[in-house]
Protein backbone atom coordinates (compact mmCIF):
# COMPACT_ATOMS: atom_id res chain seq x y z
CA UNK A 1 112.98 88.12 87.07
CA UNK A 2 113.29 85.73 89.94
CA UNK A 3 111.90 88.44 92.08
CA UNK A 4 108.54 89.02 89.91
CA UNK A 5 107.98 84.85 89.93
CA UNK A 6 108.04 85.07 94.09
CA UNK A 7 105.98 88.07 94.28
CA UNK A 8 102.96 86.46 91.40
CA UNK A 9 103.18 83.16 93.58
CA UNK A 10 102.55 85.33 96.51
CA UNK A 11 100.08 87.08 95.36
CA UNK A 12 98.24 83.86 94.22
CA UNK A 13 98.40 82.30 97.10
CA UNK A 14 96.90 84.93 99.18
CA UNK A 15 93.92 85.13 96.92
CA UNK A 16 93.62 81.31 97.44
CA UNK A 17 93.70 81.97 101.12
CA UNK A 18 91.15 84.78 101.19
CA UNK A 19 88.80 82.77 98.96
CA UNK A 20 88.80 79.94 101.47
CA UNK A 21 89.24 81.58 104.34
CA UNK A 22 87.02 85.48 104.40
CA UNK A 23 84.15 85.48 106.17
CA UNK A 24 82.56 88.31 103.54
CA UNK A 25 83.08 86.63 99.86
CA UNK A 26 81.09 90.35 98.30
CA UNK A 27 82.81 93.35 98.10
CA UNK A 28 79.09 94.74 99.16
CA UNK A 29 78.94 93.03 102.36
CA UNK A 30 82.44 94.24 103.41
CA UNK A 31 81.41 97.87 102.26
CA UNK A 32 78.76 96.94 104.48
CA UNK A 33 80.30 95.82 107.35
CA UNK A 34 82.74 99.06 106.70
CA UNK A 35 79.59 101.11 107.06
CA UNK A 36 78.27 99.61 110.16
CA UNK A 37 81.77 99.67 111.72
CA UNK A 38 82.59 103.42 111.29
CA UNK A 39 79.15 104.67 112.75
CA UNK A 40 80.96 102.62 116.13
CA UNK A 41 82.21 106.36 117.23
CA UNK A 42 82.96 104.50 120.61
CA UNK A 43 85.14 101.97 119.76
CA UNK A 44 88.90 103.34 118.37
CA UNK A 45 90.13 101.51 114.60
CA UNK A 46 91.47 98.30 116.27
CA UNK A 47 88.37 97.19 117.86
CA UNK A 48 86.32 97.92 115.14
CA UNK A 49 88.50 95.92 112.72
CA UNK A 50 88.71 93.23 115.27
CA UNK A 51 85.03 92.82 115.76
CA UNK A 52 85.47 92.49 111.51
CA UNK A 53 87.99 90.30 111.27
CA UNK A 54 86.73 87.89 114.45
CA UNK A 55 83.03 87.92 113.87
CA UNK A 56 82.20 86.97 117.37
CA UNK A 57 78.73 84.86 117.91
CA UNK A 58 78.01 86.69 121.75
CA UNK A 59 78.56 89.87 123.10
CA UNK A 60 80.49 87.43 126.16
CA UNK A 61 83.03 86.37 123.41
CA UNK A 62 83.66 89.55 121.64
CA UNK A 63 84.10 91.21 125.33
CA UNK A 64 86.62 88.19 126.18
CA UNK A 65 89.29 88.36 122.93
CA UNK A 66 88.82 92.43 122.36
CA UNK A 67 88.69 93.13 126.81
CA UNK A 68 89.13 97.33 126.07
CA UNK A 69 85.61 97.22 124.17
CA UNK A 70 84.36 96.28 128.44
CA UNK A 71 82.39 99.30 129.06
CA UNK A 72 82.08 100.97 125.85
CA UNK A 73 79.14 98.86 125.16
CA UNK A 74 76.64 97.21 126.88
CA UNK A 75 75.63 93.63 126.10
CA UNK A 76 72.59 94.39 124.43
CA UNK A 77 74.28 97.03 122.30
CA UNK A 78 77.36 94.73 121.42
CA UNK A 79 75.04 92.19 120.26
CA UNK A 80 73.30 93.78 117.98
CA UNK A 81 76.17 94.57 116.33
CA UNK A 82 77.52 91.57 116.00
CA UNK A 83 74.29 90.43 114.92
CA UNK A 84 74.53 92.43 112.17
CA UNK A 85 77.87 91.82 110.85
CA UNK A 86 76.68 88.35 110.98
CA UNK A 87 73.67 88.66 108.73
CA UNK A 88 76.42 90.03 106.17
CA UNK A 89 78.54 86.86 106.57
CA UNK A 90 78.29 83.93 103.89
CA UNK A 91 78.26 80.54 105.18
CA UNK A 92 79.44 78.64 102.34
């Protein structure tokens, strides 16, 4: 019984933290941003969920926190991308 209590209150909590905290508040956009993300075929799973999870304004940033994207993309490419993960983002 004590179990099932700790695991509800962690499950609430998490929601409470993903509601506050994720950058994509529709399941659409993050379907989305799924979608955009797999057509990456040259970046391997953990960049592409980093460039998800980080959201990075400038191809400059996203180069400097994920450094094995460096040559995969160019600048202009990169930032295209990014600008279209951010278009999916809610500001609220």
């Amino acid at each position: 019984m004590v179990v099932v209590v700790c695991a509800k209150r962690v499950v609430t909590k998490t929601q409470q933290y993903l509601e506050v905290f994720s950058r994509f508040k529709q399941r659409e956009s993050v379907q989305a941003v799924e979608r955009i993300l797999a057509l990456q075929t040259d970046l391997v799973a953990f960049e592409k969920s980093q460039l998800g999870t980080l959201c990075c304004d400038t191809a400059e940033e996203a180069k400097v926190l994920i450094p094995s994207i460096e040559g995969k993309k160019n600048d202009e490419d990169l930032q295209e991308l990014l600008d279209e993960i951010t278009k999916l983002r809610q500001f609220v």
